[in-house]
N, C-alpha and C. Protein backbone atom coordinates (compact mmCIF):
# COMPACT_ATOMS: atom_id res chain seq x y z
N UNK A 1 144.51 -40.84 -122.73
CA UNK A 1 143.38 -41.19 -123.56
C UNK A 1 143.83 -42.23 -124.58
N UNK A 2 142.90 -43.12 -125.21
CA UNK A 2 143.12 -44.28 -125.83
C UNK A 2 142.32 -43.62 -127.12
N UNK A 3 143.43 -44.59 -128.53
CA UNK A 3 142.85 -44.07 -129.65
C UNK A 3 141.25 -44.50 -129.60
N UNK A 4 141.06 -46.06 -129.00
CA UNK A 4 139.66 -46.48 -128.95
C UNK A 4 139.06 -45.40 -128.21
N UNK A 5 138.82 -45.05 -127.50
CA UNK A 5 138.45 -43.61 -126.99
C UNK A 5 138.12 -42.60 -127.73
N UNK A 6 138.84 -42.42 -128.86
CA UNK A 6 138.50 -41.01 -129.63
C UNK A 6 137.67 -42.26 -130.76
N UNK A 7 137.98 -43.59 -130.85
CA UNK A 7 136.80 -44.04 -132.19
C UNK A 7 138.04 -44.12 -133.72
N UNK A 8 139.53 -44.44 -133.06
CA UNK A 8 140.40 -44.40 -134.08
C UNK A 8 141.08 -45.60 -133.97
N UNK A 9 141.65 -46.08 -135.12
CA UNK A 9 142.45 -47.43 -135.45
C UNK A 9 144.13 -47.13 -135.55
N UNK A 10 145.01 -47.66 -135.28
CA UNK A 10 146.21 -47.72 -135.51
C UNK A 10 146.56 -48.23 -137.05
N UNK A 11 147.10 -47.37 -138.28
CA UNK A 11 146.94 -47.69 -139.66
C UNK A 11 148.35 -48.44 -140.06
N UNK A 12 149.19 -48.29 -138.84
CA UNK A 12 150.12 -49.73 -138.84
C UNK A 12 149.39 -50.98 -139.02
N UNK A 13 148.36 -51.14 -138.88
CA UNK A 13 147.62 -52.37 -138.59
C UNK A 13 147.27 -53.21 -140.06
N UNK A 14 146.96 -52.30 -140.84
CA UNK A 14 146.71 -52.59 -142.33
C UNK A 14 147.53 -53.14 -143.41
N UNK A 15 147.41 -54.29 -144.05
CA UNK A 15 148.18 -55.44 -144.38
C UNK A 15 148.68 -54.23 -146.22
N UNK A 16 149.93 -54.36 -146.28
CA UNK A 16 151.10 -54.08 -146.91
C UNK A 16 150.93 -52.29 -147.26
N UNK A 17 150.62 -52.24 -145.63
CA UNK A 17 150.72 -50.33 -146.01
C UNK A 17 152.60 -50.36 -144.88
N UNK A 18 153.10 -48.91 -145.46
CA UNK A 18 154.11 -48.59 -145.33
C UNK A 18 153.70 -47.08 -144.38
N UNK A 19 154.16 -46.55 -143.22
CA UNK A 19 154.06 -45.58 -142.97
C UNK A 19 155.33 -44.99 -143.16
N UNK A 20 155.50 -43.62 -143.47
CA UNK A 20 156.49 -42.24 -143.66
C UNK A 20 155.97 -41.04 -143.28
N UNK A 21 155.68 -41.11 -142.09
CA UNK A 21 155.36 -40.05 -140.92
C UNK A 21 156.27 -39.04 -141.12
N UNK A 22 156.47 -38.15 -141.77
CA UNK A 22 157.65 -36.80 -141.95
C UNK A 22 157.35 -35.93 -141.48
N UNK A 23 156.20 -35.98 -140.51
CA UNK A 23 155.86 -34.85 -139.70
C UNK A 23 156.62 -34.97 -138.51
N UNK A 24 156.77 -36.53 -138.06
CA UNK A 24 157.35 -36.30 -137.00
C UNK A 24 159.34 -36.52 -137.13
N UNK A 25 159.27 -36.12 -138.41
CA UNK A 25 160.90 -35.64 -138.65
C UNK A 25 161.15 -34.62 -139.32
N UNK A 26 162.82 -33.94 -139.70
CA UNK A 26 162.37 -32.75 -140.37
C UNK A 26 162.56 -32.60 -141.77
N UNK A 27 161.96 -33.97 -142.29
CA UNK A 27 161.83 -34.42 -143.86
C UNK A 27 160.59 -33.74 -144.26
N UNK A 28 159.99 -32.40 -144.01
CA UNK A 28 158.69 -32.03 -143.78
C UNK A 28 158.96 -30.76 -144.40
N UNK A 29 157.59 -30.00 -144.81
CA UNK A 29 158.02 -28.79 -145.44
C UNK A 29 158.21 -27.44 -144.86
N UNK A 30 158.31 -28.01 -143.58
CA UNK A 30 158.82 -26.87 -142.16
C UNK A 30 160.12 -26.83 -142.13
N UNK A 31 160.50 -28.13 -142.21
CA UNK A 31 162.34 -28.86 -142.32
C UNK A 31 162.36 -28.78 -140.71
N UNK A 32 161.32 -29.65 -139.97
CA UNK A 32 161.79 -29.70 -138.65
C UNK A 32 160.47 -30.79 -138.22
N UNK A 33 160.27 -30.93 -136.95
CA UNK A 33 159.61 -31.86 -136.24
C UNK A 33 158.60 -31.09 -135.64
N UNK A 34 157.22 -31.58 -136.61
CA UNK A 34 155.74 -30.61 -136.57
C UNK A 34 155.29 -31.05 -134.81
N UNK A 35 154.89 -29.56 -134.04
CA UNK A 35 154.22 -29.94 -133.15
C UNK A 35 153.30 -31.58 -133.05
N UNK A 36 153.29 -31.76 -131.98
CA UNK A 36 152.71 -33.21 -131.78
C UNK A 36 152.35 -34.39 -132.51
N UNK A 37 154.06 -34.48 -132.80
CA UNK A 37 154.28 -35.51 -133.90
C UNK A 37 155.22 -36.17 -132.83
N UNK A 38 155.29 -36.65 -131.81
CA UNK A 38 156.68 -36.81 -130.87
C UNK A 38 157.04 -38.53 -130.80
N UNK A 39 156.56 -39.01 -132.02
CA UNK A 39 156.49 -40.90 -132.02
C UNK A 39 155.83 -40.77 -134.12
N UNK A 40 156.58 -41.44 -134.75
CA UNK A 40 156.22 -41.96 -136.05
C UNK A 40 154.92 -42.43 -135.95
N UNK A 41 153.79 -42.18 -135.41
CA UNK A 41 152.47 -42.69 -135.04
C UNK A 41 151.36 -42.56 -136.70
N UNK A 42 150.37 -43.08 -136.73
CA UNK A 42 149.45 -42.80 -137.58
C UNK A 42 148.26 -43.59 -137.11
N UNK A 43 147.07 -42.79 -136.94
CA UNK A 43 145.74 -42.87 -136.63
C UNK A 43 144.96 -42.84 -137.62
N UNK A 44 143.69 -43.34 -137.59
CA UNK A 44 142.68 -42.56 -138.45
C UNK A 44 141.45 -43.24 -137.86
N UNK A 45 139.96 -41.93 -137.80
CA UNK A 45 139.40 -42.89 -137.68
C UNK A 45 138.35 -44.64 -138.04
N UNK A 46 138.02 -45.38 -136.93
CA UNK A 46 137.63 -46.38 -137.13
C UNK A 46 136.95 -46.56 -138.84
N UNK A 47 136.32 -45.49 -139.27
CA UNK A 47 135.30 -46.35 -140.61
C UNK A 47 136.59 -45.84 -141.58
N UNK A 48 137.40 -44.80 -141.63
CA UNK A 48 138.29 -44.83 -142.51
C UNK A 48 139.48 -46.03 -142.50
N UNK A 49 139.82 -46.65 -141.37
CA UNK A 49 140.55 -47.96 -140.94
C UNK A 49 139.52 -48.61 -142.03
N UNK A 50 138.32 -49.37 -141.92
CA UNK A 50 137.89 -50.17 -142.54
C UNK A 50 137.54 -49.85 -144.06
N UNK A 51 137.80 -48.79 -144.65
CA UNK A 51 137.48 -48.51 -145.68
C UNK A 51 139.42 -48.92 -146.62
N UNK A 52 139.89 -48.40 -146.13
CA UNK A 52 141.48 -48.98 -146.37
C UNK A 52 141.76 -50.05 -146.01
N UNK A 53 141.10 -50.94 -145.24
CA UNK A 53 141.02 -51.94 -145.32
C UNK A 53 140.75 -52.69 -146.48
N UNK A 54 139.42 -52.51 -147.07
CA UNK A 54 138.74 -53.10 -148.29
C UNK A 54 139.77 -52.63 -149.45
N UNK A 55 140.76 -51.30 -149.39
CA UNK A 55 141.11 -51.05 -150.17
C UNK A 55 142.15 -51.32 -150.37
N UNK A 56 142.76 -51.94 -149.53
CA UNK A 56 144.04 -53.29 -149.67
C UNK A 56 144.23 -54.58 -149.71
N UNK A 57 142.92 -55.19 -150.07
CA UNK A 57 142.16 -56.29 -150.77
C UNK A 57 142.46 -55.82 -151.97
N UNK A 58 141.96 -54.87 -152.62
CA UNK A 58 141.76 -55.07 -153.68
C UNK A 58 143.10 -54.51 -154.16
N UNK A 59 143.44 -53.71 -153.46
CA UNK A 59 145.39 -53.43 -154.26
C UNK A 59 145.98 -54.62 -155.14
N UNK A 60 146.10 -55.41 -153.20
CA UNK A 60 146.98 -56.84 -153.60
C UNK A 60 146.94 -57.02 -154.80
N UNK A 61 145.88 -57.70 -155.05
CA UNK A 61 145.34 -58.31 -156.27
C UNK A 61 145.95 -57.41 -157.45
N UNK A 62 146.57 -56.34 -157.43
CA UNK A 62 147.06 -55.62 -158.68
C UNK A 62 148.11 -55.31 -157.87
N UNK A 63 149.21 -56.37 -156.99
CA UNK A 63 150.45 -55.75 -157.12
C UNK A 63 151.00 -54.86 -156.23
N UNK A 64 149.96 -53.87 -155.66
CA UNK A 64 150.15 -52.87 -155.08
C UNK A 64 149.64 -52.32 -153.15
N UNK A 65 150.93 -52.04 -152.84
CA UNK A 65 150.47 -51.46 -151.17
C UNK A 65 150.44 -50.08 -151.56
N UNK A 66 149.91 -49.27 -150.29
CA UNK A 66 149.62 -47.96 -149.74
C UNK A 66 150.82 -47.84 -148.71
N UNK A 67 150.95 -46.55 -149.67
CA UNK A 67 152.46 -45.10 -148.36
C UNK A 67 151.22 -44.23 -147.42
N UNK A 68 151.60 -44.19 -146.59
CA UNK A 68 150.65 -42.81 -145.58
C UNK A 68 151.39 -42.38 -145.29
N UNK A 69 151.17 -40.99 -145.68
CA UNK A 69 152.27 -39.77 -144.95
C UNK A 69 151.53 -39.18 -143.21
N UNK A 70 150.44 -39.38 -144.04
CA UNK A 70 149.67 -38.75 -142.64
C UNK A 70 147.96 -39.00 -142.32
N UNK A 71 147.31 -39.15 -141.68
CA UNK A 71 146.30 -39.22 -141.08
C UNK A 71 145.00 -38.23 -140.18
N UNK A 72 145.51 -38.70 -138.80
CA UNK A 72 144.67 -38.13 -137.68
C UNK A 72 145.89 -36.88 -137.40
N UNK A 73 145.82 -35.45 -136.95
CA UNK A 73 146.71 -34.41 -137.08
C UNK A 73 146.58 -34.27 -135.73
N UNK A 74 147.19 -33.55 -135.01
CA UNK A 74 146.84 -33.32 -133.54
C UNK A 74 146.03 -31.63 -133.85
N UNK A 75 145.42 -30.96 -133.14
CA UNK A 75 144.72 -29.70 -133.50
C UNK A 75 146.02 -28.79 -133.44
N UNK A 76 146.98 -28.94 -132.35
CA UNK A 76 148.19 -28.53 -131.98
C UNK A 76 149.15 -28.67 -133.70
N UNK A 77 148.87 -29.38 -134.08
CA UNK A 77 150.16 -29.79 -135.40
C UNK A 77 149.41 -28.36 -136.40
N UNK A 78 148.08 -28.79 -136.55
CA UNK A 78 147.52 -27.36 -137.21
C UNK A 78 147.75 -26.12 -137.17
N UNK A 79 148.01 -25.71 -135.93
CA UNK A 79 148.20 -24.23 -135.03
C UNK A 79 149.47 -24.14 -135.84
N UNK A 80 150.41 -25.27 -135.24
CA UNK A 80 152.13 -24.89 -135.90
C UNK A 80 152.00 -24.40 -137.10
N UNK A 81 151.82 -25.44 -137.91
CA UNK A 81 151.66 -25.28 -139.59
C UNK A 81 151.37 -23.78 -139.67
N UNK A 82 150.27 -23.05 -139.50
CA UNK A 82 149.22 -21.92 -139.66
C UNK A 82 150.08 -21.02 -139.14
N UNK A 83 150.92 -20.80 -138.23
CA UNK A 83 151.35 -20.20 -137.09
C UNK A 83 153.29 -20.33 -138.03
N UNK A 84 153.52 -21.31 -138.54
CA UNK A 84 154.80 -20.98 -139.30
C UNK A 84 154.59 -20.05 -140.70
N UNK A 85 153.19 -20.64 -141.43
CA UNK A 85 152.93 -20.52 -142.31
C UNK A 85 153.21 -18.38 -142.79
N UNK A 86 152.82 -18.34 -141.38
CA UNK A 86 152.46 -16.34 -141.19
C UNK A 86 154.21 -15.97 -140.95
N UNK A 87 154.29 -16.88 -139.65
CA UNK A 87 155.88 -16.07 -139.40
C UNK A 87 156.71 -16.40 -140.40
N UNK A 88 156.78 -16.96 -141.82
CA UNK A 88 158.28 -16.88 -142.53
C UNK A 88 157.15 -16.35 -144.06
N UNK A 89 155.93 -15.60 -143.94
CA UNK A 89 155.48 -14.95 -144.96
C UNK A 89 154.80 -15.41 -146.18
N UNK A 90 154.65 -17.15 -145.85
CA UNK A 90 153.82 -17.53 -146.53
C UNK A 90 152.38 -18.21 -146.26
N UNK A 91 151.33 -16.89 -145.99
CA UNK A 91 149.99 -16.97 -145.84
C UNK A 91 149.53 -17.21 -147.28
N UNK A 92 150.06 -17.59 -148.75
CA UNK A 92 149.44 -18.12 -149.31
C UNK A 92 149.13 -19.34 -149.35
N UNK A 93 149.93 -20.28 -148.81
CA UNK A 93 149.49 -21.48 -148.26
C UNK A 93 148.18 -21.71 -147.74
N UNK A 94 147.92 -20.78 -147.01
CA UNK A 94 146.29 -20.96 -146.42
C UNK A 94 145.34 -19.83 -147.21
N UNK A 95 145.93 -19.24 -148.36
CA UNK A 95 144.82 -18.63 -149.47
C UNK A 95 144.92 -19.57 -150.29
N UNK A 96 145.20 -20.47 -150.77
CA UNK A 96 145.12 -20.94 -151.70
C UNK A 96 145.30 -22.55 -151.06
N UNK A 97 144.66 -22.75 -150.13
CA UNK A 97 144.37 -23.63 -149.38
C UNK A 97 145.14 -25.47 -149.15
N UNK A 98 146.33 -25.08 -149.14
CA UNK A 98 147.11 -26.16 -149.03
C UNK A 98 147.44 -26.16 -147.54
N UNK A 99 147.23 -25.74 -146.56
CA UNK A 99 147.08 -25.30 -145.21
C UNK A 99 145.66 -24.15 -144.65
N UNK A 100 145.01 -25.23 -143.67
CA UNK A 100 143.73 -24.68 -143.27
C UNK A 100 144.05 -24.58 -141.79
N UNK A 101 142.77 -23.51 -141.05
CA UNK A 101 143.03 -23.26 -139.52
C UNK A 101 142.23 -24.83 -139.22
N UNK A 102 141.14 -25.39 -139.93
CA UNK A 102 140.13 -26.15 -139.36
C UNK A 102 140.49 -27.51 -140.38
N UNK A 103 141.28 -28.85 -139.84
CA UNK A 103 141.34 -29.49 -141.09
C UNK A 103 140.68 -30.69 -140.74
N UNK A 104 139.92 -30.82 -141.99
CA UNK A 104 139.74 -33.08 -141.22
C UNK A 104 140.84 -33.80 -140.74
N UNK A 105 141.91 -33.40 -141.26
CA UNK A 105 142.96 -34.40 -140.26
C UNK A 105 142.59 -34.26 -139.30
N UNK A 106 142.72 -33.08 -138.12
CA UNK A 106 142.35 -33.07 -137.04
C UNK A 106 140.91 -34.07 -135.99
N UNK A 107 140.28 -34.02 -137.21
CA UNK A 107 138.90 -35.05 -136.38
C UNK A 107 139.36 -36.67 -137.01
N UNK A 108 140.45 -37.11 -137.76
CA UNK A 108 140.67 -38.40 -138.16
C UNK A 108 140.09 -38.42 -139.25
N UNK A 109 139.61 -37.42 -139.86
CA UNK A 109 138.66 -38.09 -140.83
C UNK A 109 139.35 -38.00 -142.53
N UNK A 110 140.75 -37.58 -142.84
CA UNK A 110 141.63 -37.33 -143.81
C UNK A 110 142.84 -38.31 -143.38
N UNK A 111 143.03 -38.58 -144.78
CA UNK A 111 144.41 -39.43 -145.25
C UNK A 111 144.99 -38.92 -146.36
N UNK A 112 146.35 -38.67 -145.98
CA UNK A 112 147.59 -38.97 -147.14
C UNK A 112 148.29 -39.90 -147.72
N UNK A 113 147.83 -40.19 -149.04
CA UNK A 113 148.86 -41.59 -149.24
C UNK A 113 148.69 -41.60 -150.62
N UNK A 114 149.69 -42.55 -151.12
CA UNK A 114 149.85 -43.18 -152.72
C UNK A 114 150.06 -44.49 -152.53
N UNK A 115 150.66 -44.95 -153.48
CA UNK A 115 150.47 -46.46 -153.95
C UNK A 115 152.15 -46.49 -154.53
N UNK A 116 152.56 -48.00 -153.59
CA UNK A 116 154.18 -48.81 -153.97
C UNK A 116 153.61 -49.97 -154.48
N UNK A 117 154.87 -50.12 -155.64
CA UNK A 117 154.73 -51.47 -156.30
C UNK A 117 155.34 -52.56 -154.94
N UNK A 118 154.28 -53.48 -154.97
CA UNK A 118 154.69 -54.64 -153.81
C UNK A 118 156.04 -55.13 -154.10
N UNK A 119 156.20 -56.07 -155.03
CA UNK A 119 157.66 -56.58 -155.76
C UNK A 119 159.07 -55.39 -155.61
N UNK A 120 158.71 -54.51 -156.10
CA UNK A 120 159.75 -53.93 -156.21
C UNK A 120 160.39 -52.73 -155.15
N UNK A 121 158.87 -52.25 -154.24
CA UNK A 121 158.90 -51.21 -152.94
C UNK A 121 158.70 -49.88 -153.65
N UNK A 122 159.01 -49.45 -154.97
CA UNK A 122 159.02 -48.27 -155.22
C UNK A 122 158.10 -47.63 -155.70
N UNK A 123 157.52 -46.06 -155.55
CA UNK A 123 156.11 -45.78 -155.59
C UNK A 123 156.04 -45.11 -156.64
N UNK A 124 154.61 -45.48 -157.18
CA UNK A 124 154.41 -45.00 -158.45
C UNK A 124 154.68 -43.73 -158.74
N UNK A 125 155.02 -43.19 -159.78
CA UNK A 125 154.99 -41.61 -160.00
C UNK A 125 153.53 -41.39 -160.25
N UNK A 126 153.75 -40.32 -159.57
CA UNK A 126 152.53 -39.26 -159.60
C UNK A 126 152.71 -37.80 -159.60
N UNK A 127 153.95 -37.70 -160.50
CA UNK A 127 154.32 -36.33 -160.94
C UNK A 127 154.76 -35.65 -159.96
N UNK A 128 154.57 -35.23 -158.68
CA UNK A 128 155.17 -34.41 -157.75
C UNK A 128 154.97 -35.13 -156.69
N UNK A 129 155.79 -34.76 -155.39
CA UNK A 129 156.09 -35.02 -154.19
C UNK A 129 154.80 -34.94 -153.51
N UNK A 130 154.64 -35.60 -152.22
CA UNK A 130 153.53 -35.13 -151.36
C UNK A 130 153.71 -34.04 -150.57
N UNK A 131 153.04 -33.03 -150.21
CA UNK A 131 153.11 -32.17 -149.85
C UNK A 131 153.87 -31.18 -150.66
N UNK A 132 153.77 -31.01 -151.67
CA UNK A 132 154.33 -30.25 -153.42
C UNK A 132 153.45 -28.93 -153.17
N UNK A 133 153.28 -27.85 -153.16
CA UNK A 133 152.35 -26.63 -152.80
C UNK A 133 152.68 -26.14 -154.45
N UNK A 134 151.91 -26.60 -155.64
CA UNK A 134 151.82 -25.93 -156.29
C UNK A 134 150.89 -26.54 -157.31
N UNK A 135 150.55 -26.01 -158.29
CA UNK A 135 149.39 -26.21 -159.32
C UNK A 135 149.67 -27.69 -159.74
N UNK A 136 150.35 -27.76 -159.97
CA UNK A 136 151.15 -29.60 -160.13
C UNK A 136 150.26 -30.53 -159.65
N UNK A 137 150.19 -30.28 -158.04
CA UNK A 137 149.89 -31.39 -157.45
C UNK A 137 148.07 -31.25 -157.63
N UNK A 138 147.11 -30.56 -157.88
CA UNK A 138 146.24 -31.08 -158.55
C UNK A 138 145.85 -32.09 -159.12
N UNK A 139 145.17 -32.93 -158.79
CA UNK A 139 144.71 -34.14 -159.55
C UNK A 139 145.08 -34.29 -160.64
N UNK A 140 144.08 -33.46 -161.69
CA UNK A 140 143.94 -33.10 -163.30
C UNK A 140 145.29 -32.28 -163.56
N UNK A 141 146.55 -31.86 -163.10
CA UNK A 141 147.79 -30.80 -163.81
C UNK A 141 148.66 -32.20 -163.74
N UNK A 142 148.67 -33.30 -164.47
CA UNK A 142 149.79 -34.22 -164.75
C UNK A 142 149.59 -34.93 -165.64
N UNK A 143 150.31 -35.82 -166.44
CA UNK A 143 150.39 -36.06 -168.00
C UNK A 143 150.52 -37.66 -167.82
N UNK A 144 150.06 -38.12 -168.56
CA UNK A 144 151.42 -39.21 -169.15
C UNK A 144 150.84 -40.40 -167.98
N UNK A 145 151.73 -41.50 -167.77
CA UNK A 145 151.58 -42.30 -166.43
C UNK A 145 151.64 -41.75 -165.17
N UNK A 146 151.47 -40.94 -165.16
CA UNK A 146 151.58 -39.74 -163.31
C UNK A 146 150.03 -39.56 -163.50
N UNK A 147 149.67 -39.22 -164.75
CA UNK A 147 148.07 -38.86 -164.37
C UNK A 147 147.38 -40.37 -164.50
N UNK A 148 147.81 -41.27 -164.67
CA UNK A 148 146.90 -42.77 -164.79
C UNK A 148 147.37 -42.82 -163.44
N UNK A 149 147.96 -43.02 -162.93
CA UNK A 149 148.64 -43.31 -161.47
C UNK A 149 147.43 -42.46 -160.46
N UNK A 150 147.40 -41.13 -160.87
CA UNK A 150 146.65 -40.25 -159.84
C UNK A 150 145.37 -40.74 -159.95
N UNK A 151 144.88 -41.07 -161.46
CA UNK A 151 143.16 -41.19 -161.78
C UNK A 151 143.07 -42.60 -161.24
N UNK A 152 144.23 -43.74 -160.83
CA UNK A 152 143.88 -45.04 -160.13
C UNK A 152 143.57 -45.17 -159.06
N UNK A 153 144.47 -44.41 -158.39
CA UNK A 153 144.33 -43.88 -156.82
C UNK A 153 143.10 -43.51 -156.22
N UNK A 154 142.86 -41.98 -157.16
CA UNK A 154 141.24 -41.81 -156.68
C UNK A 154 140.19 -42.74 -157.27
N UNK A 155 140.01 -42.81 -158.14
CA UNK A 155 138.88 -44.27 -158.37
C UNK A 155 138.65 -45.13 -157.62
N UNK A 156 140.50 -45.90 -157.11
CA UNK A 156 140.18 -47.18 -155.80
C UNK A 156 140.09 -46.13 -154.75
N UNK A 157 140.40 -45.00 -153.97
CA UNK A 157 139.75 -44.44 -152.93
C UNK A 157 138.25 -43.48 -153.53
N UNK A 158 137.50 -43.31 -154.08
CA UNK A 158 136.41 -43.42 -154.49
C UNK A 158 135.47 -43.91 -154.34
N UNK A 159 136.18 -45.60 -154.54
CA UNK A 159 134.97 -46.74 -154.57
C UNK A 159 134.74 -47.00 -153.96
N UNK A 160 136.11 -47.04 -152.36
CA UNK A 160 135.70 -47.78 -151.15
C UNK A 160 134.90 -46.65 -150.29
N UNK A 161 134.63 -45.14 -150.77
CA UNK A 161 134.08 -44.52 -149.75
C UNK A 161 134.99 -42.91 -149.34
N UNK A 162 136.03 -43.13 -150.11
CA UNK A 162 136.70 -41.70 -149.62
C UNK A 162 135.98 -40.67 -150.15
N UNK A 163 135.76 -39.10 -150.03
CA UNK A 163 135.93 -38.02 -151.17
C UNK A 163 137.24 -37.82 -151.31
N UNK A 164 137.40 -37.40 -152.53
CA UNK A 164 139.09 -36.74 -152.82
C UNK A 164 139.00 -35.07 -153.17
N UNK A 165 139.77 -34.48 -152.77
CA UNK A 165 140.11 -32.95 -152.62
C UNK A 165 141.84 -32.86 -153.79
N UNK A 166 140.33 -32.97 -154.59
CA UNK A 166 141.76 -32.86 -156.06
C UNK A 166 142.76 -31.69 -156.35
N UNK A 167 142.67 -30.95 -155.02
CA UNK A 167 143.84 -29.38 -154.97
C UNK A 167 145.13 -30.72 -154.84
N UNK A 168 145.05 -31.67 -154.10
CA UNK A 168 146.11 -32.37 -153.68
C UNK A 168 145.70 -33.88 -153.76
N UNK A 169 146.52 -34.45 -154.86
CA UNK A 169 146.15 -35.60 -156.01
C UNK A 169 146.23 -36.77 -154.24
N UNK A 170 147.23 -36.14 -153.11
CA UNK A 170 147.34 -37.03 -151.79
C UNK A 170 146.42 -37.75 -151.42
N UNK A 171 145.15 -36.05 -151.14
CA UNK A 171 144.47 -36.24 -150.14
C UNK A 171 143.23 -36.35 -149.77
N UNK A 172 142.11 -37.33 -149.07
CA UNK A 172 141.33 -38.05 -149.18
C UNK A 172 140.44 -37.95 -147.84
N UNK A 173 139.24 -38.23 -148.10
CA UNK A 173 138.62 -37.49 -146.67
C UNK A 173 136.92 -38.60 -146.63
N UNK A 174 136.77 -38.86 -145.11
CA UNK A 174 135.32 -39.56 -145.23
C UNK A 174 134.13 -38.18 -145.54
N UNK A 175 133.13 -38.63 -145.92
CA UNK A 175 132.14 -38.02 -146.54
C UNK A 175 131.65 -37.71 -145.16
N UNK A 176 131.82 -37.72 -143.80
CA UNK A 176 131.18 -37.28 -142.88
C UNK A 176 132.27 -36.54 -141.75
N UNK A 177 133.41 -35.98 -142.74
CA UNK A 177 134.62 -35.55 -141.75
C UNK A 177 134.44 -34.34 -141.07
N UNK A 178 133.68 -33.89 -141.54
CA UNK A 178 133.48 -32.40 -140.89
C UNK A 178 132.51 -32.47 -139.50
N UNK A 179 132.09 -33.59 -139.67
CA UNK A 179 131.18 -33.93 -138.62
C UNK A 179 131.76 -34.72 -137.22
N UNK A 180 132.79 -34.74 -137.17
CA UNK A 180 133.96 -36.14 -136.55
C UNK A 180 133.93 -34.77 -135.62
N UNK A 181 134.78 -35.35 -134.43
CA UNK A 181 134.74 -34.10 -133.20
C UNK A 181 136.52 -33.92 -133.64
N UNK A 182 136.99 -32.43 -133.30
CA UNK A 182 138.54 -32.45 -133.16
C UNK A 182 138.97 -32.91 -132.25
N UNK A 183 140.52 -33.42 -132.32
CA UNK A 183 140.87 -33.62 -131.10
C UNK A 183 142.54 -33.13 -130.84
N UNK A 184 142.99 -33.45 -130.03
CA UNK A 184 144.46 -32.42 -129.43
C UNK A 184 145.36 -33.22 -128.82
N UNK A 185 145.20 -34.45 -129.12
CA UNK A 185 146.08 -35.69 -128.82
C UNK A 185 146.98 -35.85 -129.59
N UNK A 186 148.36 -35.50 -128.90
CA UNK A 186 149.58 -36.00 -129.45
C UNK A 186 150.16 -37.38 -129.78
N UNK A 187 150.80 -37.57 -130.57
CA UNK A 187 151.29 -38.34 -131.04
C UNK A 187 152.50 -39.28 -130.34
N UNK A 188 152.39 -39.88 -129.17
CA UNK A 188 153.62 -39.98 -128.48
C UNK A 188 153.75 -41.17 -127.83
N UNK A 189 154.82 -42.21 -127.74
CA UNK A 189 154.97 -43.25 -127.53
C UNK A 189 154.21 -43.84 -126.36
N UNK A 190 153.72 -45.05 -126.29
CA UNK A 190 152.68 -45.16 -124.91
C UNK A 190 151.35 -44.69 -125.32
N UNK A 191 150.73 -44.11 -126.24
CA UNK A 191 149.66 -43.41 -126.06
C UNK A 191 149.46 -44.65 -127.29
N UNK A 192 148.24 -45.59 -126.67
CA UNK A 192 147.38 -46.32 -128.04
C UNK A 192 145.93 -46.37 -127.41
């Protein structure tokens, strides 16, 4: 199957974004290589491609590219997550909802990312790590230039069209994601 097929863009494609796919290494908070991650790949779909599009127009102009950690999920990468989450005893992850059985990644319709200074490569602080599982990473729980950093982020994904899910200052979702079909396509070299 072809990403055009499922209605998704390749987010390599997007002028001074950086991908750091850590799902498909074990720089991840599993500390291993998440089900159907089997290629550094990143998807998303088509209107979220064009919405990050517009929103790296307007970066430039202040200096700044987009990191993506992650995108389109395979339904399979979900299961793992959910399915590690129980066997090493932490089902609060999915009470307190930093891991779901049903996620928009899965239909393309969620993105992970922050913002690198162009000139220099290094990314703004924003107080905690991506994928940080704790009150921290909240939008509103950071101080100082970490919370101007977070409140820039969502504003420029805001404007062009994202919602933001301020449990995780990351992560960003089209206003019609729940509506996107899932899908179970791995991530794996050859597959565009």
């Amino acid at each position: 199957m072809s990403i055009e097929t499922m209605q998704f863009a390749d987010l390599s494609n997007l002028p001074n974004v950086r991908l750091d796919i850590r799902y498909a290494t074990k720089s991840n908070f599993m500390q291993r290589v998440v089900v159907g991650y089997e290629a550094p790949l990143c998807w998303m779909h088509r209107d979220g491609f064009e919405k990050l599009l517009r929103l790296t127009g307007i970066l430039e102009a202040e200096g700044l590219g987009l990191v993506i950690w992650d995108a389109y999920r395979p339904k399979r990468a979900t299961a793992d997550m959910v399915a590690w989450a129980e066997q090493t005893g932490q089902e609060w992850l999915l009470e307190q909802g930093y891991l779901v059985r049903d996620s928009r990644h899965n239909r393309g319709g969620a993105v992970d990312l922050s913002l690198y200074d162009l000139e220099s490569g290094q990314l703004l602080d924003m107080g905690t790590e991506w994928d940080f599982f704790g009150a921290e990473s909240n939008t509103f729980e950071a101080r100082g230039l970490a919370l101007e950093n977070r409140l820039r982020l969502r504003n420029w994904m805001l404007a062009v069209g994202f919602l933001a899910y301020d449990v995780e200052w990351w992560h960003f979702e089209l206003p019609n994601a729940t509506e996107l079909p899932v899908w179970d396509v791995p991530y794996r070299l050859g597959v565009d």
